[in-house]
Protein backbone atom coordinates (compact mmCIF):
# COMPACT_ATOMS: atom_id res chain seq x y z
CA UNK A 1 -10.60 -10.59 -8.78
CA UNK A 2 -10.33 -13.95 -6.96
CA UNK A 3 -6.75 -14.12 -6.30
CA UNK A 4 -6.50 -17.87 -4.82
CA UNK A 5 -7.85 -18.95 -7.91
CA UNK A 6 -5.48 -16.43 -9.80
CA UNK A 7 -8.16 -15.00 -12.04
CA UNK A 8 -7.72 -12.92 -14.56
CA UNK A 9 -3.92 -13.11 -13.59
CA UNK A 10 -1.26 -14.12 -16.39
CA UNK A 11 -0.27 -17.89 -15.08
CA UNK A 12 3.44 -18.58 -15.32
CA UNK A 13 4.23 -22.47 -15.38
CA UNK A 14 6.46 -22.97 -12.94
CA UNK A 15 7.81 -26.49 -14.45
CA UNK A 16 7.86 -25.01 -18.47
CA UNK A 17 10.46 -21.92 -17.39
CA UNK A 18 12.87 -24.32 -15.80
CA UNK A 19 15.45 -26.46 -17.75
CA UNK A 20 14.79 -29.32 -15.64
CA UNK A 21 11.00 -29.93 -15.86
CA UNK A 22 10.82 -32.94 -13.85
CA UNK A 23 11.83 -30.51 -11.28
CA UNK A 24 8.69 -28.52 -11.67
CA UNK A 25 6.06 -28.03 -8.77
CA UNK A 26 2.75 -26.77 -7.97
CA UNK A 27 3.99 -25.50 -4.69
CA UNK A 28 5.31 -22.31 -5.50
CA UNK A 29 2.01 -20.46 -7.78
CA UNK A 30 2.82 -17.19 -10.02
CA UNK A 31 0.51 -14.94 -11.28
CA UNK A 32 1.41 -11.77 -12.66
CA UNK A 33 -0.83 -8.90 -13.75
CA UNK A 34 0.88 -7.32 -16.22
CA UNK A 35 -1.72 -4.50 -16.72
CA UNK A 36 -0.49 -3.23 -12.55
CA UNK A 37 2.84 -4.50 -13.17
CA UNK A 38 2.35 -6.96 -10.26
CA UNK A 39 3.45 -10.27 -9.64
CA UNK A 40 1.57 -12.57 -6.89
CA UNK A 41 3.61 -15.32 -5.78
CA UNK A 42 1.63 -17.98 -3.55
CA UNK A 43 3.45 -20.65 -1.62
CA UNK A 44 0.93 -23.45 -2.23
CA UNK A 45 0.91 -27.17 0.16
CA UNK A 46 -1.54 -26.12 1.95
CA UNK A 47 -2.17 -29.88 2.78
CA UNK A 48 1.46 -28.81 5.23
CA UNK A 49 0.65 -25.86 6.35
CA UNK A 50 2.90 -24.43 3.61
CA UNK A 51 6.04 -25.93 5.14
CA UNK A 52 8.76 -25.44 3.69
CA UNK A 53 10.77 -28.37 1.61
CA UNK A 54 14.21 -27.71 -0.05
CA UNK A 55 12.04 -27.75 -3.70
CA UNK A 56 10.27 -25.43 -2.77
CA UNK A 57 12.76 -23.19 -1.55
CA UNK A 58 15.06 -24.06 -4.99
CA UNK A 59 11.61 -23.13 -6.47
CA UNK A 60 11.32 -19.39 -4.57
CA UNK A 61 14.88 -18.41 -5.42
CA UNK A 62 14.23 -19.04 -9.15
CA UNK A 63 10.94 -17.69 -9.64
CA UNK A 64 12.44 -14.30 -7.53
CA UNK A 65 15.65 -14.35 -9.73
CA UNK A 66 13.62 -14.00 -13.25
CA UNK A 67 11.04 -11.38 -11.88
CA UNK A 68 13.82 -9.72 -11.24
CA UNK A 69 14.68 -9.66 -14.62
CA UNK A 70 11.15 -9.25 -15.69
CA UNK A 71 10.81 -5.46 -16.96
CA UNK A 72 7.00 -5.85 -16.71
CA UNK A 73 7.01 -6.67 -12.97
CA UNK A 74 7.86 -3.85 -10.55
CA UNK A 75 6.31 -4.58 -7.30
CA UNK A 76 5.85 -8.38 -5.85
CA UNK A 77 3.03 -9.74 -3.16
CA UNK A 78 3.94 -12.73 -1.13
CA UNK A 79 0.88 -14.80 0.11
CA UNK A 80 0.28 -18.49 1.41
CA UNK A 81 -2.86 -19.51 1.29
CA UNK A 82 -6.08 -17.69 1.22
CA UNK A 83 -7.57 -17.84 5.23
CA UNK A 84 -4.97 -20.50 5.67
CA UNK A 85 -1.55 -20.38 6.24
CA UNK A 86 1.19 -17.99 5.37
CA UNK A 87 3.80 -20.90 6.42
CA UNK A 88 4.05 -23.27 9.12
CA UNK A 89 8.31 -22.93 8.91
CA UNK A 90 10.63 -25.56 6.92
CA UNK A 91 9.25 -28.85 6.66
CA UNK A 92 10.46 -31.24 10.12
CA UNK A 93 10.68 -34.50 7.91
CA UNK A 94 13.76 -33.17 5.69
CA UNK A 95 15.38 -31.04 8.59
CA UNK A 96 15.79 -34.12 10.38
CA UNK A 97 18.19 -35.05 7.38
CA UNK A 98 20.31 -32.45 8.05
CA UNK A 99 23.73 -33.06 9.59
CA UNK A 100 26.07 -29.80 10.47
CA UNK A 101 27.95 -30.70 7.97
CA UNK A 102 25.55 -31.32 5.45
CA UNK A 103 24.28 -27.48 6.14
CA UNK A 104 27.32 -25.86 5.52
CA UNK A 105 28.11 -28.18 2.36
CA UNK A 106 24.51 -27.07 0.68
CA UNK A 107 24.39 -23.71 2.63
CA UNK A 108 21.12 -24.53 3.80
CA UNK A 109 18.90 -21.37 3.87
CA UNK A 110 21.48 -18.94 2.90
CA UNK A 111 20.42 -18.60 -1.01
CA UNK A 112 16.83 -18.27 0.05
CA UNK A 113 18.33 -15.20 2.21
CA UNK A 114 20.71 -14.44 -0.85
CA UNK A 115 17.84 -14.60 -3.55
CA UNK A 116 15.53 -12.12 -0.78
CA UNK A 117 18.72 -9.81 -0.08
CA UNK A 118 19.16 -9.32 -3.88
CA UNK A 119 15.85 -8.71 -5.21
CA UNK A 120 15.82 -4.62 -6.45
CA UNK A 121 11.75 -4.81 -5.95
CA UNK A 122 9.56 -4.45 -3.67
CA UNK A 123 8.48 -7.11 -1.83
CA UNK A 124 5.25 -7.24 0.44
CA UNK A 125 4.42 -10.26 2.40
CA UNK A 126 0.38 -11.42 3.22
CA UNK A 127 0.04 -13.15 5.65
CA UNK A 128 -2.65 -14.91 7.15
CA UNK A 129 -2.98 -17.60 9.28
CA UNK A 130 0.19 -19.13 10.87
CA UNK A 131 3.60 -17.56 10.04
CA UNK A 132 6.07 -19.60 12.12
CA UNK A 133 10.04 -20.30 12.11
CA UNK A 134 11.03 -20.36 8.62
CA UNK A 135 7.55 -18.64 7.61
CA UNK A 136 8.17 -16.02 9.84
CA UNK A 137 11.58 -15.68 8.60
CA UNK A 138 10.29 -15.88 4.96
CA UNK A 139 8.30 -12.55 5.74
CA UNK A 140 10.90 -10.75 7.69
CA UNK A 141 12.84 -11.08 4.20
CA UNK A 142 10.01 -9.40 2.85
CA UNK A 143 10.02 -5.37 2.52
CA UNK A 144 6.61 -4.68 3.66
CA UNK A 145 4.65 -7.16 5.94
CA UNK A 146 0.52 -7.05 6.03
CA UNK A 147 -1.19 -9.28 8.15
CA UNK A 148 -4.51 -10.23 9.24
CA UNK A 149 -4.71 -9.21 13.36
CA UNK A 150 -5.29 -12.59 14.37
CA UNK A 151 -2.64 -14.21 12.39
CA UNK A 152 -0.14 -16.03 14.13
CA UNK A 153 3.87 -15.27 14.45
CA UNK A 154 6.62 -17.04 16.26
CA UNK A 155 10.23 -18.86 16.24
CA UNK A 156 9.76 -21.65 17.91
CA UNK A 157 12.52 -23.69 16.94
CA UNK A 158 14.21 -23.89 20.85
CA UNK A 159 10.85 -25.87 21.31
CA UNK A 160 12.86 -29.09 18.91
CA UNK A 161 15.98 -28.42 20.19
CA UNK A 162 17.48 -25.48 17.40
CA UNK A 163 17.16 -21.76 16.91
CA UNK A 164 16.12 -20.01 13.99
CA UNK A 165 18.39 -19.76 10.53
CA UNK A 166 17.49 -17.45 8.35
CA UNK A 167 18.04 -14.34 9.67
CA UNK A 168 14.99 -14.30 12.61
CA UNK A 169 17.17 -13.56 15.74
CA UNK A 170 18.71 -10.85 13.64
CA UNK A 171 15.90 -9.21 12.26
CA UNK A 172 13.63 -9.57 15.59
CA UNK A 173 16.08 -7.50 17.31
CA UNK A 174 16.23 -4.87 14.99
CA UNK A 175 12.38 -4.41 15.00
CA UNK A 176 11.17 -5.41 18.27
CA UNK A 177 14.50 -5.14 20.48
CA UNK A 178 16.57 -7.79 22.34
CA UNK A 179 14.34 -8.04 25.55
CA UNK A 180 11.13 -8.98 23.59
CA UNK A 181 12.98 -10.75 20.69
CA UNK A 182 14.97 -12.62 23.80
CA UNK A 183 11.74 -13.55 25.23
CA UNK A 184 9.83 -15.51 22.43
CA UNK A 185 12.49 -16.66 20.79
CA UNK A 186 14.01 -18.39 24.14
CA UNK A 187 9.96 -18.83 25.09
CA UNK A 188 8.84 -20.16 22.25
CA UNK A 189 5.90 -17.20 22.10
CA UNK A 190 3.43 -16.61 19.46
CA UNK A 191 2.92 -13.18 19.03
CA UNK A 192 -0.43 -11.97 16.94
CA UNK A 193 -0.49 -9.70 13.57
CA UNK A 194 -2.01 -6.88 15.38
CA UNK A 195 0.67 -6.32 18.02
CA UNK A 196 3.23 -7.07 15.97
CA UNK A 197 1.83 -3.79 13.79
CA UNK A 198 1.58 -1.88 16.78
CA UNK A 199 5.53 -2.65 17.19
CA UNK A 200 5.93 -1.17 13.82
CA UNK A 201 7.36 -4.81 12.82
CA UNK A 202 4.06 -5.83 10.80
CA UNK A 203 3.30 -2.64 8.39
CA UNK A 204 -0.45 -2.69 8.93
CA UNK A 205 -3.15 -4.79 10.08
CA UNK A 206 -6.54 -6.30 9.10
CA UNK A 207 -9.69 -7.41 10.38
CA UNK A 208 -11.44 -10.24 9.57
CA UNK A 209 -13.51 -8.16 7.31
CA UNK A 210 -10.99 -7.08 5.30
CA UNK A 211 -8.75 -8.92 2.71
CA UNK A 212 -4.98 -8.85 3.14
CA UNK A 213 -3.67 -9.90 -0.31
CA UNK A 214 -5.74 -7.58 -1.84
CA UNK A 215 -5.07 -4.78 0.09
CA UNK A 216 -1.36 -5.70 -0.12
CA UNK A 217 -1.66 -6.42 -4.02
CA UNK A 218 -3.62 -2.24 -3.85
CA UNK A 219 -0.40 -1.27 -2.32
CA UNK A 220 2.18 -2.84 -4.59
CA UNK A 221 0.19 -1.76 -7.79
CA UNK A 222 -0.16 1.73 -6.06
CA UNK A 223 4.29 1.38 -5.87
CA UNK A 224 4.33 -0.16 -9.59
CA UNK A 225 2.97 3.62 -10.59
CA UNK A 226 5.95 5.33 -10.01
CA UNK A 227 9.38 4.96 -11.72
CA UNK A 228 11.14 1.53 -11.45
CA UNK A 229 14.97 3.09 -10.86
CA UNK A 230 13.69 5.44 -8.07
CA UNK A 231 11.86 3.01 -6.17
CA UNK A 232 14.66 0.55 -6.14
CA UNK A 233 17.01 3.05 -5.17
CA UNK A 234 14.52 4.33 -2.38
CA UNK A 235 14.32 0.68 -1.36
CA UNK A 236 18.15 0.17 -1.00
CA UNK A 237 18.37 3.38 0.88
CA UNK A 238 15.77 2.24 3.34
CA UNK A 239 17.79 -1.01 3.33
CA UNK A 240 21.37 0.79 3.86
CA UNK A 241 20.03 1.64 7.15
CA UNK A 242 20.41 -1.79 8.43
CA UNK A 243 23.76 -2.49 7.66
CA UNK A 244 25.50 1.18 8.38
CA UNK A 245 25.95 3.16 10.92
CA UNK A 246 24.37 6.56 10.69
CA UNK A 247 27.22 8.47 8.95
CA UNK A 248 27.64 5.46 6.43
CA UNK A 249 24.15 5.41 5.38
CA UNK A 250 23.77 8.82 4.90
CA UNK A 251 26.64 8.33 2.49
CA UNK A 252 24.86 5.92 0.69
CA UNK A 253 21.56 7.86 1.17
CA UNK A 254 23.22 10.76 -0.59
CA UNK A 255 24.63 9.09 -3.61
CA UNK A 256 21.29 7.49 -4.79
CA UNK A 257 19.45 10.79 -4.75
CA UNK A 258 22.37 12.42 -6.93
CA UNK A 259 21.87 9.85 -9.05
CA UNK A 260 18.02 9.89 -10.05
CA UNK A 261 18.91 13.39 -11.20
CA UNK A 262 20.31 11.71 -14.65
CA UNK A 263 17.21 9.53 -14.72
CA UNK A 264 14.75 10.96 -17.73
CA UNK A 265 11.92 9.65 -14.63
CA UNK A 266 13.17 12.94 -12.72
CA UNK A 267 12.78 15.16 -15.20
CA UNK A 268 9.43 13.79 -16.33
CA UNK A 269 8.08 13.54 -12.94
CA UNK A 270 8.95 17.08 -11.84
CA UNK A 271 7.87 18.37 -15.30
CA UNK A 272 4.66 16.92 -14.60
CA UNK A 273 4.62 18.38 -11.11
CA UNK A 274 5.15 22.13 -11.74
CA UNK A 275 2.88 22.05 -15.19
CA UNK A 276 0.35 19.92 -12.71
CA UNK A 277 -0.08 17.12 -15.07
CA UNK A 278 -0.32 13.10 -14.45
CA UNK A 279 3.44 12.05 -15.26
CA UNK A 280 4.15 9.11 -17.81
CA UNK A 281 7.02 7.66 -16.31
CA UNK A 282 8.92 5.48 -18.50
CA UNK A 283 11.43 3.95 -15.91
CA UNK A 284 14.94 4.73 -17.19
């Protein structure tokens, strides 16, 4: 399957699901095999470098909004484009717009972290190429990174005089420590795909022999197999770790395993297990 092209994929019109079509862009692709129970979504200017504009952002929060309403979709891949760019970071020309106030009025970059921060699937970011400021940001919002080994990561906003926004300082921290997240951020580092997955920040890496968005789209149709509830529980569990204390999260831990005990999923899926037989989960 040749996913830049998005064959064989079920095309979703960006501009024809909106009520405003004159909003409607080509920048934000969707394809979604329905057979995996897989959505691809592709950012898509590659002419930019993928930069991010405000439509396109608008765009990403909507598209991730209905999948997650989409009963046929249960796992999500994240690319930018194919041996390109991942995302070059929010587009100069309209941050330059930007007053203070002007940021706090729209609450610039806080529903993309909203619409990221609410999503009950998986999410696994591709990336290849260049994954910088707002890029990088984009696919620290992401559950599950993949990237090639030479792709390219960084926040180097200090480098035009502001620091990142959308949850990089936070997030760097948290996965590579303050010293190191201190360092590039203040340095204005790159830092490649394959040390970044030997940091445990970047799940795994790829050589150039290999393709990333389809090993990624392997791994979310491999996480589409079992039961919808249970991996969005097991998702905010993993999740409850960031925001909790140990004691608190255990809490929280604790309560979503009682629950998939009422799901019909548990019961088919250790029914299946003791009679060793394939289970048919049908996610409720």
């Amino acid at each position: 399957m040749s996913l830049p092209d998005f064959e064989g994929l079920d095309q979703w019109s960006l501009a024809a699901s909106q009520k405003d079509s004159s909003t409607g862009s080509n920048d934000v692709r969707i394809g979604i095999d329905r057979t995996a129970a897989v959505a691809i979504l592709q950012l898509s200017r590659p002419a930019k470098r993928n930069a991010l504009t405000q439509a396109m952002m608008d765009h990403l929060i909507y598209v991730l909004d209905q999948l997650d309403q989409d009963g046929d979709v249960r796992a999500v891949v994240l690319m930018g484009t194919k041996k390109g760019a991942f995302s070059a970071g929010v587009d100069i020309s309209e941050l330059t717009q930007l007053t203070t106030g002007d940021a706090h009025e729209r609450r610039f970059l806080s529903d993309l972290n909203g619409a990221f921060e609410r999503f009950s699937k998986p999410i696994i970011a591709a990336v290849e190429g260049l994954a910088l400021g707002g890029g990088f940001e984009v696919a620290l919002s992401c559950d599950i990174i993949y990237a090639a080994e030479n792709a390219t990561f960084g926040l180097p906003e200090v480098s035009i005089s502001t620091i990142p926004g959308a949850g990089g300082t936070q997030r760097l921290v948290r996965t590579l420590g303050k010293y190191k997240a201190m360092e590039l951020i203040l340095s204005r580092q790159t830092i490649s795909g394959q040390e970044l997955a030997q940091r445990g920040l970047v799940s795994r890496a790829f050589d150039a022999n290999e393709d990333v968005v389809l090993e990624a789209k392997k791994l979310a149709a491999r996480i589409a197999t079992y039961s919808r509830p249970v991996v969005n529980m097991a998702k905010q569990a993993v999740l409850a770790a960031e925001n909790n204390h140990l004691e608190a999260g255990m809490a929280v831990e604790k309560q979503l395993y009682y629950m998939t005990f009422s799901l019909n999923d548990f019961k088919e899926g250790t029914s299946a297990f003791l009679n060793k037989q394939p289970p048919e989960f049908k996610h409720h």
